[in-house]
Protein backbone atom coordinates (compact mmCIF):
# COMPACT_ATOMS: atom_id res chain seq x y z
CA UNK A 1 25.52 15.65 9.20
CA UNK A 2 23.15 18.43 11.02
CA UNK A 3 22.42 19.93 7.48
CA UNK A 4 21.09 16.97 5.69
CA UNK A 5 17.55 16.81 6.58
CA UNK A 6 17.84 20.84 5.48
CA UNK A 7 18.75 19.63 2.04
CA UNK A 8 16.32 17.12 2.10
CA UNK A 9 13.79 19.52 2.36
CA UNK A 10 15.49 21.94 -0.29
CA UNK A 11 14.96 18.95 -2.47
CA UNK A 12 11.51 17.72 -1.66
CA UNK A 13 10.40 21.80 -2.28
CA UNK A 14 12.52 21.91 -5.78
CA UNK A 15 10.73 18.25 -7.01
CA UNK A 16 7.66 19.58 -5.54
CA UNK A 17 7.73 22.75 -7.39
CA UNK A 18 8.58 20.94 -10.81
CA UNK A 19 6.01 18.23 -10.31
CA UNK A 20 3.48 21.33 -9.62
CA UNK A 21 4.43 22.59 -13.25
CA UNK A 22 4.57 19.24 -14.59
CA UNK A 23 1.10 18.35 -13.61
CA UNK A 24 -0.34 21.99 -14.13
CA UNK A 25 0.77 21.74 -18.15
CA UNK A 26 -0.68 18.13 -18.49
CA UNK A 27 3.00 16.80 -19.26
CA UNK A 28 1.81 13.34 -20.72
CA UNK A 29 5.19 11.68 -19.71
CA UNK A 30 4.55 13.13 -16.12
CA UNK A 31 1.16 11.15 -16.41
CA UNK A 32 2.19 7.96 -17.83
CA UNK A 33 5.49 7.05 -16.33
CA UNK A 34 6.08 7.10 -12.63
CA UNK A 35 6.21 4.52 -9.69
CA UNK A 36 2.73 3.12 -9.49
CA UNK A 37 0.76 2.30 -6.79
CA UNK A 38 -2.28 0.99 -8.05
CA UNK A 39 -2.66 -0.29 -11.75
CA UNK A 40 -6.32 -2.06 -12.32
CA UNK A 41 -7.66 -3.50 -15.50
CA UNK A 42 -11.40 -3.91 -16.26
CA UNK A 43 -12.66 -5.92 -19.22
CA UNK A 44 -15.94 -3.76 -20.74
CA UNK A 45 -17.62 -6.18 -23.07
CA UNK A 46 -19.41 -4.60 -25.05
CA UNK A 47 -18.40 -1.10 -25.11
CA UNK A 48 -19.40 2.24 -27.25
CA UNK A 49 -16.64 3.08 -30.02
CA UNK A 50 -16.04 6.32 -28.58
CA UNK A 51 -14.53 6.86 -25.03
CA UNK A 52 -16.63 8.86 -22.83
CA UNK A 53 -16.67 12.58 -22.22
CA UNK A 54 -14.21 14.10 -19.56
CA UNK A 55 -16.83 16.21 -18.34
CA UNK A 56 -18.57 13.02 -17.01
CA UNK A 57 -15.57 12.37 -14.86
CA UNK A 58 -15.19 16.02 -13.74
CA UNK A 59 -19.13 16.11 -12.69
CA UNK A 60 -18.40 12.62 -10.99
CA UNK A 61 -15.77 12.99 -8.72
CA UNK A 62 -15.76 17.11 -8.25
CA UNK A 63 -18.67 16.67 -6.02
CA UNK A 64 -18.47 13.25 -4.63
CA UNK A 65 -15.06 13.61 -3.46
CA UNK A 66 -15.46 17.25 -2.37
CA UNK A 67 -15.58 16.52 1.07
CA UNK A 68 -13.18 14.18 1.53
CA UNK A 69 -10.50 14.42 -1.56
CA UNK A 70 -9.75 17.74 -3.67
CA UNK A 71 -11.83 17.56 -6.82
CA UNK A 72 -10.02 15.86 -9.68
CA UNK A 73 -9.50 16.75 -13.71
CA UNK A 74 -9.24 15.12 -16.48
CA UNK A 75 -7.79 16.18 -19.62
CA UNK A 76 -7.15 14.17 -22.71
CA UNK A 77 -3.07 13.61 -23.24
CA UNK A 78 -3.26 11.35 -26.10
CA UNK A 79 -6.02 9.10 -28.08
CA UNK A 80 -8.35 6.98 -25.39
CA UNK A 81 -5.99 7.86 -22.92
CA UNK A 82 -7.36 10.51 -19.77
CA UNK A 83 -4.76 11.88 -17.67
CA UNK A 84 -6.06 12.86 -13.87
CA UNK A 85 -4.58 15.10 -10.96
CA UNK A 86 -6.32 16.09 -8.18
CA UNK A 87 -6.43 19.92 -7.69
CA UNK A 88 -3.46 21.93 -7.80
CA UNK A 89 -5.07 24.33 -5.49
CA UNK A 90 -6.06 23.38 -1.69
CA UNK A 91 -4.71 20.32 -1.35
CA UNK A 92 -6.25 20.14 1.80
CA UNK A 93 -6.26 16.17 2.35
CA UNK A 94 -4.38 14.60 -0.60
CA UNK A 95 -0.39 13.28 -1.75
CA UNK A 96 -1.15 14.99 -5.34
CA UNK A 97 -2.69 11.80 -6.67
CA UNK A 98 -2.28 11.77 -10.44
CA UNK A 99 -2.59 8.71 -12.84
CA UNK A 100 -3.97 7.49 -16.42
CA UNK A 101 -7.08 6.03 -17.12
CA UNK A 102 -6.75 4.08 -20.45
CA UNK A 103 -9.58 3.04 -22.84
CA UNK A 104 -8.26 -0.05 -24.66
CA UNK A 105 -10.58 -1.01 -27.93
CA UNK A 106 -8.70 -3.77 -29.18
CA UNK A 107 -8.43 -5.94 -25.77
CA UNK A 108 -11.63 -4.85 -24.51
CA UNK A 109 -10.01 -3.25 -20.97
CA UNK A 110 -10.07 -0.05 -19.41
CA UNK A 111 -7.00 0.73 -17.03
CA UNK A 112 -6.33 2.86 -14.57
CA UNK A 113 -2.86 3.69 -13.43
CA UNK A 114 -2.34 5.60 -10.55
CA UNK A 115 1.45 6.94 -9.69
CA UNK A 116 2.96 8.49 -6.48
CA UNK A 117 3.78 11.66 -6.49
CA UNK A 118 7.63 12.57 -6.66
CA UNK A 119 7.25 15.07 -3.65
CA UNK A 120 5.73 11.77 -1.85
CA UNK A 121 9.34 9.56 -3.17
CA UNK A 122 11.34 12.52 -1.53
CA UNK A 123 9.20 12.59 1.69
CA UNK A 124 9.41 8.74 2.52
CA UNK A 125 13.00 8.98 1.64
CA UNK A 126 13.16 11.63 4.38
CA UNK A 127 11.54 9.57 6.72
CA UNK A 128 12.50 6.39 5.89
CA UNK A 129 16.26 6.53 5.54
CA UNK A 130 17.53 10.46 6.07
CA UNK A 131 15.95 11.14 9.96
CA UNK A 132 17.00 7.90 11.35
CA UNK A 133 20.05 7.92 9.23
CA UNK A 134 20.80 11.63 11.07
CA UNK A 135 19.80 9.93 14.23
CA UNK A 136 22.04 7.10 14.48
CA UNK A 137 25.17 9.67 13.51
CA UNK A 138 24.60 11.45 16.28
CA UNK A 139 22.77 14.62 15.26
CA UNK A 140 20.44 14.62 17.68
CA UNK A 141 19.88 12.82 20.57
CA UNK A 142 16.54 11.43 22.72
CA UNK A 143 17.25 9.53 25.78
CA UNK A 144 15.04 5.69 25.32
CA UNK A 145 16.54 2.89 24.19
CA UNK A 146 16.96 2.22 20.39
CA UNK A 147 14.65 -0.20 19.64
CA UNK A 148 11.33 1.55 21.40
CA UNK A 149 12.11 4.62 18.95
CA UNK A 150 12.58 2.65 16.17
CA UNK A 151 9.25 0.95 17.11
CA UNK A 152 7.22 3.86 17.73
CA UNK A 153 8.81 5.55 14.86
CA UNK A 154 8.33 3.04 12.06
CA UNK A 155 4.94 2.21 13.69
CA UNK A 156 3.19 5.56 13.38
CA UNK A 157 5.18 5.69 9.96
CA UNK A 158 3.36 2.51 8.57
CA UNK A 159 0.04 2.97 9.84
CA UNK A 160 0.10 6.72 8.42
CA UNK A 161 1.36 5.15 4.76
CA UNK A 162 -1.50 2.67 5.10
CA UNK A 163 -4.23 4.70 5.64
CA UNK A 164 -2.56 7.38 2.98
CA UNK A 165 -2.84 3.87 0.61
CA UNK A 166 -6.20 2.95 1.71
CA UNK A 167 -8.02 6.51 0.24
CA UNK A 168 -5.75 6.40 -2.96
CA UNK A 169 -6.88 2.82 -3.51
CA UNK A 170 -10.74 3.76 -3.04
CA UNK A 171 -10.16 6.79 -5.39
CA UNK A 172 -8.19 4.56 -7.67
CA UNK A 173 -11.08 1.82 -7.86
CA UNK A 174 -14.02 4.31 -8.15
CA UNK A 175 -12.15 6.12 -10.82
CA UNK A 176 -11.82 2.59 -12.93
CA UNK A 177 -15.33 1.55 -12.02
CA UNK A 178 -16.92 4.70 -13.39
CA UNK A 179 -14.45 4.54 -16.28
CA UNK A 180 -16.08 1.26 -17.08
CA UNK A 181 -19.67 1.81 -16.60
CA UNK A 182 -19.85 4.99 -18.68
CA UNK A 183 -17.97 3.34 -21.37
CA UNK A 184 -20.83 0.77 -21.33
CA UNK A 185 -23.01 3.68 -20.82
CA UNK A 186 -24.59 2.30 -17.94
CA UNK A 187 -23.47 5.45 -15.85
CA UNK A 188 -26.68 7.47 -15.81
CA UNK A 189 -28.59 3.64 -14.81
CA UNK A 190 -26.20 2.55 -11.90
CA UNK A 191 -27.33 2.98 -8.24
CA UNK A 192 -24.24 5.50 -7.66
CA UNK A 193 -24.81 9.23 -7.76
């Protein structure tokens, strides 16, 4: 059982390396299906009939975000609908955030959709169920009891995936809330930069 975090992390580098091509072509199925983590509808009453630029989004969060968050793109994958990825390049901070933001004419919303990535799947799998897994077999050993592991463990575990969530779901937000006000076109009036 010694060699199954190693193919864990054979795995998590193979997903990672397809989800790297995936994202760097603009798949649209990469963008629109996945396991979402944060999925946020805004009504925009009234709205303009044409979305807004991509370049708008670009400008917005490549230099807001610099500092803490890899710039993100946008690209058009299909009609009203923006695909977004953080950078593929220095990932210095981020999970590889990638989502949909969708203008929706006929019900008046814009959404935004933002997915885990699959590298992130494999790597909580790792954690969550293949170390102590390994652990509990036997393959390797540490000396305190059971449960004070299992509480430090999951502990440090949990608080890391919350404050992982806690940036996505800011970046998530301000992505659908400047979605929103530039469809209005109140972008260039609001109080944010």
């Amino acid at each position: 059982m010694s060699y199954l975090p190693t193919i864990t992390v054979l795995i998590l580098i193979a997903i990672s390396l397809i989800e790297t091509i995936l994202s760097a072509t603009w798949n649209k199925a990469y963008f629109k299906f996945g396991i979402p983590v944060f999925i946020k509808n805004i009504t925009v009453v009234p709205h303009h009939t044409n979305i807004p630029n991509r370049l708008l989004f670009e400008n917005k969060f490549r230099t807001k975000w610099f500092e803490l968050y890899p710039p993100l793109f946008f690209r058009e994958i299909e009609n009203n609908v923006y695909g977004f990825r953080g950078s593929l390049i220095g990932l210095r901070n981020g999970s590889g955030i990638f989502g949909v933001v969708i203008f929706d004419a006929e019900n008046d919303l814009v959404t935004v959709k933002g997915n885990l990535s699959w590298g992130m799947v494999v790597f909580l799998l790792f954690w969550l169920i293949v170390l102590p897994f390994t652990y509990l077999l036997g393959a390797f050993g540490l000396y305190e009891p059971l449960w004070l592991i299992a509480l430090g463990y999951f502990g440090v575990l949990f608080i890391n995936l919350g404050i992982f969530y806690f940036f996505e779901y800011v970046i998530f937000s301000a992505i659908g809330e400047f979605a929103a006000l530039s469809w209005k076109r109140q972008y260039a009036t609001s109080t944010e930069g």
